[in-house]
N, C-alpha and C. Protein backbone atom coordinates (compact mmCIF):
# COMPACT_ATOMS: atom_id res chain seq x y z
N UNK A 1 -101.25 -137.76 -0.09
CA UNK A 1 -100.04 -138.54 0.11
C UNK A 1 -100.40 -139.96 0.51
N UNK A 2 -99.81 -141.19 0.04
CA UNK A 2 -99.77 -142.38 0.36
C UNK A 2 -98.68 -142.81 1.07
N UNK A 3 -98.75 -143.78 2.26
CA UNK A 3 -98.03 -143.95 3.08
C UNK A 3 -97.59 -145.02 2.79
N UNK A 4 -96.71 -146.08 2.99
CA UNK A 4 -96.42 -147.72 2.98
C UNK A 4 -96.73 -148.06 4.29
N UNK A 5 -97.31 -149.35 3.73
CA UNK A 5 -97.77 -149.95 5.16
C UNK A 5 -96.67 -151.28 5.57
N UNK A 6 -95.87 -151.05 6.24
CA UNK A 6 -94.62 -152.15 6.77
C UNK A 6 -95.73 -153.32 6.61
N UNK A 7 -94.64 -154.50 6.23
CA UNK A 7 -95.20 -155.71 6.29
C UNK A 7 -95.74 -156.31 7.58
N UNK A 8 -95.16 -155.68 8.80
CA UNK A 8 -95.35 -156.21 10.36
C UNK A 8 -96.96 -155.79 10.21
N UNK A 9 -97.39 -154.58 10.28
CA UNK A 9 -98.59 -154.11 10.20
C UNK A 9 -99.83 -155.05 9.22
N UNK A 10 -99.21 -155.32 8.17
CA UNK A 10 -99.87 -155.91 6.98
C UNK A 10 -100.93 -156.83 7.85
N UNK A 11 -99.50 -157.85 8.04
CA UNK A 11 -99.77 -159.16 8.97
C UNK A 11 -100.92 -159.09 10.02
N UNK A 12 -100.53 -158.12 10.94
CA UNK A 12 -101.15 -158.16 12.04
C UNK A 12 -102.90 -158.02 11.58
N UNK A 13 -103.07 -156.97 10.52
CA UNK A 13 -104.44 -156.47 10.23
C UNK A 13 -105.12 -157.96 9.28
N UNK A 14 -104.13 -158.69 9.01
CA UNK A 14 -105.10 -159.60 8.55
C UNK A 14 -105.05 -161.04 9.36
N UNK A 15 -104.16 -161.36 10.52
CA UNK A 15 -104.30 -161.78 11.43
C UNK A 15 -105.91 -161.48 12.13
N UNK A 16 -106.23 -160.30 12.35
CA UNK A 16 -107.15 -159.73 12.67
C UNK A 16 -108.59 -159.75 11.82
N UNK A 17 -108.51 -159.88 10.52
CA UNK A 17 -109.21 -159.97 10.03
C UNK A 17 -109.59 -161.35 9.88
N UNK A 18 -108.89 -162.22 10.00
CA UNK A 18 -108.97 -163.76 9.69
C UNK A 18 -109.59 -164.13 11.37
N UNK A 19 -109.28 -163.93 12.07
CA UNK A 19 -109.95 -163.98 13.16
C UNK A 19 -111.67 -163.37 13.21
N UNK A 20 -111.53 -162.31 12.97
CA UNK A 20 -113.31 -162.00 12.74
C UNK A 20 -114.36 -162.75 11.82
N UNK A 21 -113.43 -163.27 10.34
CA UNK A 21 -113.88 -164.18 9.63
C UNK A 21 -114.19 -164.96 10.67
N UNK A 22 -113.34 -165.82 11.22
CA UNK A 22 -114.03 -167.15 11.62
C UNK A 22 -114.72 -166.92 12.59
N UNK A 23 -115.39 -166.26 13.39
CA UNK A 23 -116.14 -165.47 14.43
C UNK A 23 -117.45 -165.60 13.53
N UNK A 24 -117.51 -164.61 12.31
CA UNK A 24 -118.39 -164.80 11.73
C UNK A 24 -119.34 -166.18 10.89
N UNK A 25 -117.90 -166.86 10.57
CA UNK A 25 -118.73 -168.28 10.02
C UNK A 25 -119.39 -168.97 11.05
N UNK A 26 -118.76 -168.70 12.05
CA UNK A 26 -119.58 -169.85 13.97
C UNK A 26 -120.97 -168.99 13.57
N UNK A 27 -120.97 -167.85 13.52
CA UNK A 27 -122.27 -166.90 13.88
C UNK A 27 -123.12 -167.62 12.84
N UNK A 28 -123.20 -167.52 11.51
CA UNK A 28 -123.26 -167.62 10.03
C UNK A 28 -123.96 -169.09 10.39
N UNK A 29 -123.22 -170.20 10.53
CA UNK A 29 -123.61 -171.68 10.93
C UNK A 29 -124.73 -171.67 11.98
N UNK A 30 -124.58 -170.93 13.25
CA UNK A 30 -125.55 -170.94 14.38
C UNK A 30 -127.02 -170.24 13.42
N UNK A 31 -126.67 -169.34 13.06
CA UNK A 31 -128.07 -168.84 12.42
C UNK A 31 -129.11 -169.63 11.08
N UNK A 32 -128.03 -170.62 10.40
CA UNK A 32 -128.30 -171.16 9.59
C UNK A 32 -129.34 -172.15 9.87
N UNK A 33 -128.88 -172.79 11.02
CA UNK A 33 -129.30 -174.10 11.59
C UNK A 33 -130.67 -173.59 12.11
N UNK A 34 -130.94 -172.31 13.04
CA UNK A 34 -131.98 -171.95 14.00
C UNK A 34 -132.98 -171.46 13.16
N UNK A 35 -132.07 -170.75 11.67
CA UNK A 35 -133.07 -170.94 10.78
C UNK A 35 -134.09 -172.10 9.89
N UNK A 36 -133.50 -172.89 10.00
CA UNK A 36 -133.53 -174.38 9.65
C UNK A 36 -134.60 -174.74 10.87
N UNK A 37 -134.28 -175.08 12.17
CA UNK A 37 -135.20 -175.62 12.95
C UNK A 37 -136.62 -175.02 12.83
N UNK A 38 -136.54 -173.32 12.74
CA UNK A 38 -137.62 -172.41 12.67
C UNK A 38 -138.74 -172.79 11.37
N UNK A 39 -138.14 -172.89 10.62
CA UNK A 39 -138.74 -173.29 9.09
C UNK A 39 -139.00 -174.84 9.61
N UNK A 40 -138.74 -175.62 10.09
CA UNK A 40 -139.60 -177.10 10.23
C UNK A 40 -140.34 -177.11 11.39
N UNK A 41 -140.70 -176.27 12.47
CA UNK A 41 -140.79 -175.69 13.41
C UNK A 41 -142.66 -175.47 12.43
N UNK A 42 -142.54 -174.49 11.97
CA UNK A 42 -143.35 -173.98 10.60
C UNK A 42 -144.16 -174.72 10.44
N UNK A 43 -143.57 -175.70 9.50
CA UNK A 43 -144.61 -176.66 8.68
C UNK A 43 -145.12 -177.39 9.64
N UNK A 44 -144.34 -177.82 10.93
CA UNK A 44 -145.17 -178.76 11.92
C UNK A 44 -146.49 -177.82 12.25
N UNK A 45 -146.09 -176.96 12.81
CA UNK A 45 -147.81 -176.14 13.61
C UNK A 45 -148.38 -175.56 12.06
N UNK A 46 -148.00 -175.61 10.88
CA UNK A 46 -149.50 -175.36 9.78
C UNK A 46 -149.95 -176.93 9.81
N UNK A 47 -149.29 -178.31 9.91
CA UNK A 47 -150.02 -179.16 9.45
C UNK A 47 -150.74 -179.69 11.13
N UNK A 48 -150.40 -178.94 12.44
CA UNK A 48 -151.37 -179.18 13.59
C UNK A 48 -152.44 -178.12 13.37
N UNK A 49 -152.66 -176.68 12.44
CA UNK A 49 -153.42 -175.86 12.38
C UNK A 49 -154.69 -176.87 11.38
N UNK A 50 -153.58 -177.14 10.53
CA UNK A 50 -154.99 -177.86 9.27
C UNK A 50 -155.53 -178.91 9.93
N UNK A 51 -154.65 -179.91 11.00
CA UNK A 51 -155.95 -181.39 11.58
C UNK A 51 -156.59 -180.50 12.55
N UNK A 52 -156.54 -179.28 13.16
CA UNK A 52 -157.56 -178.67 14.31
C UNK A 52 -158.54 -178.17 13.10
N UNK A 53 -158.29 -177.58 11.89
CA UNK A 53 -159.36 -177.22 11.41
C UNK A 53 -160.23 -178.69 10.79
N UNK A 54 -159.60 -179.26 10.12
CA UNK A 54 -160.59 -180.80 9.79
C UNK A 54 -161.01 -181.26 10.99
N UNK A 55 -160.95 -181.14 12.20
CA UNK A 55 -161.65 -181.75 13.27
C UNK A 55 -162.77 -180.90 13.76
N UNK A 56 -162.69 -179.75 13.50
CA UNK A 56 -163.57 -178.80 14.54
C UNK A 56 -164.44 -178.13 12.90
N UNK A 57 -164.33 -178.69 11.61
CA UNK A 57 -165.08 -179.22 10.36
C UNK A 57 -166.07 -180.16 10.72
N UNK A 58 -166.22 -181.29 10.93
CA UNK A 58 -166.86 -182.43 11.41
C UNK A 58 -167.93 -181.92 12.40
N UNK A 59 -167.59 -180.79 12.74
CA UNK A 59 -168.84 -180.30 14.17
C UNK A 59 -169.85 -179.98 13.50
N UNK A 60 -169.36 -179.48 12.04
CA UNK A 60 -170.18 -178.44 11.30
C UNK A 60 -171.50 -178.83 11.01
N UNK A 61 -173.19 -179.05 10.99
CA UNK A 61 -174.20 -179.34 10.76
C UNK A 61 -174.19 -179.44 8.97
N UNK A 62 -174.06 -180.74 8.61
CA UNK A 62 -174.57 -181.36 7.33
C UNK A 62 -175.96 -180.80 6.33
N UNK A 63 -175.55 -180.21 5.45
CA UNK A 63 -176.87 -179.77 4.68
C UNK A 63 -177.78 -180.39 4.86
N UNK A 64 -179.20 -180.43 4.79
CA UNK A 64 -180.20 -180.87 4.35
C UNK A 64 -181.61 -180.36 3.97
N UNK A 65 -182.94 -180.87 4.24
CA UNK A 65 -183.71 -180.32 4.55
C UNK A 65 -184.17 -179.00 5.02
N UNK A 66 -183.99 -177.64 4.69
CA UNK A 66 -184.19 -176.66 5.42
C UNK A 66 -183.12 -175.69 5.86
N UNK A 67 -181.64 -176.77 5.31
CA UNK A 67 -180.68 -176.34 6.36
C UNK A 67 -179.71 -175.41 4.57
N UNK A 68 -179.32 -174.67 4.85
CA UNK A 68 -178.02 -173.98 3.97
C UNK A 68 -177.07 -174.60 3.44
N UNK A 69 -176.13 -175.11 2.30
CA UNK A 69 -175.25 -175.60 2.23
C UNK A 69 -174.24 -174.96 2.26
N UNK A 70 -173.28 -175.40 2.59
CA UNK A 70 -171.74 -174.44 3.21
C UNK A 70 -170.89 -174.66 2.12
């Protein structure tokens, strides 16, 4: 059996629903952004990982005479 759903009811459930929507887009935006900071967040400490590795490179003993080349 199918029931009718009065229009008062209708309303209210999408009153309700339109409210959680926009609950969700605040959420949706906040995560977007923290995702955003996280990802440039990222690339900053790989390009402080790569100048610690080119610096602590330079320590490395220079082929020569006797010595192995790397």
């Amino acid at each position: 059996m199918s029931r009718t759903v009065p229009p008062r009811e209708i309303r209210a459930v999408l009153d309700d629903v339109a409210n959680a929507l926009q609950g969700a887009i605040g959420l949706a935006t906040h995560v977007r952004r923290n995702a955003q900071t996280v990802a440039d967040d990222a690339v900053a400490l790989e390009a402080a990982i790569g100048r610690a590795v080119s610096a602590l490179k330079r320590l490395r003993p220079r082929s020569g005479p006797g010595r192995a080349a790397r």
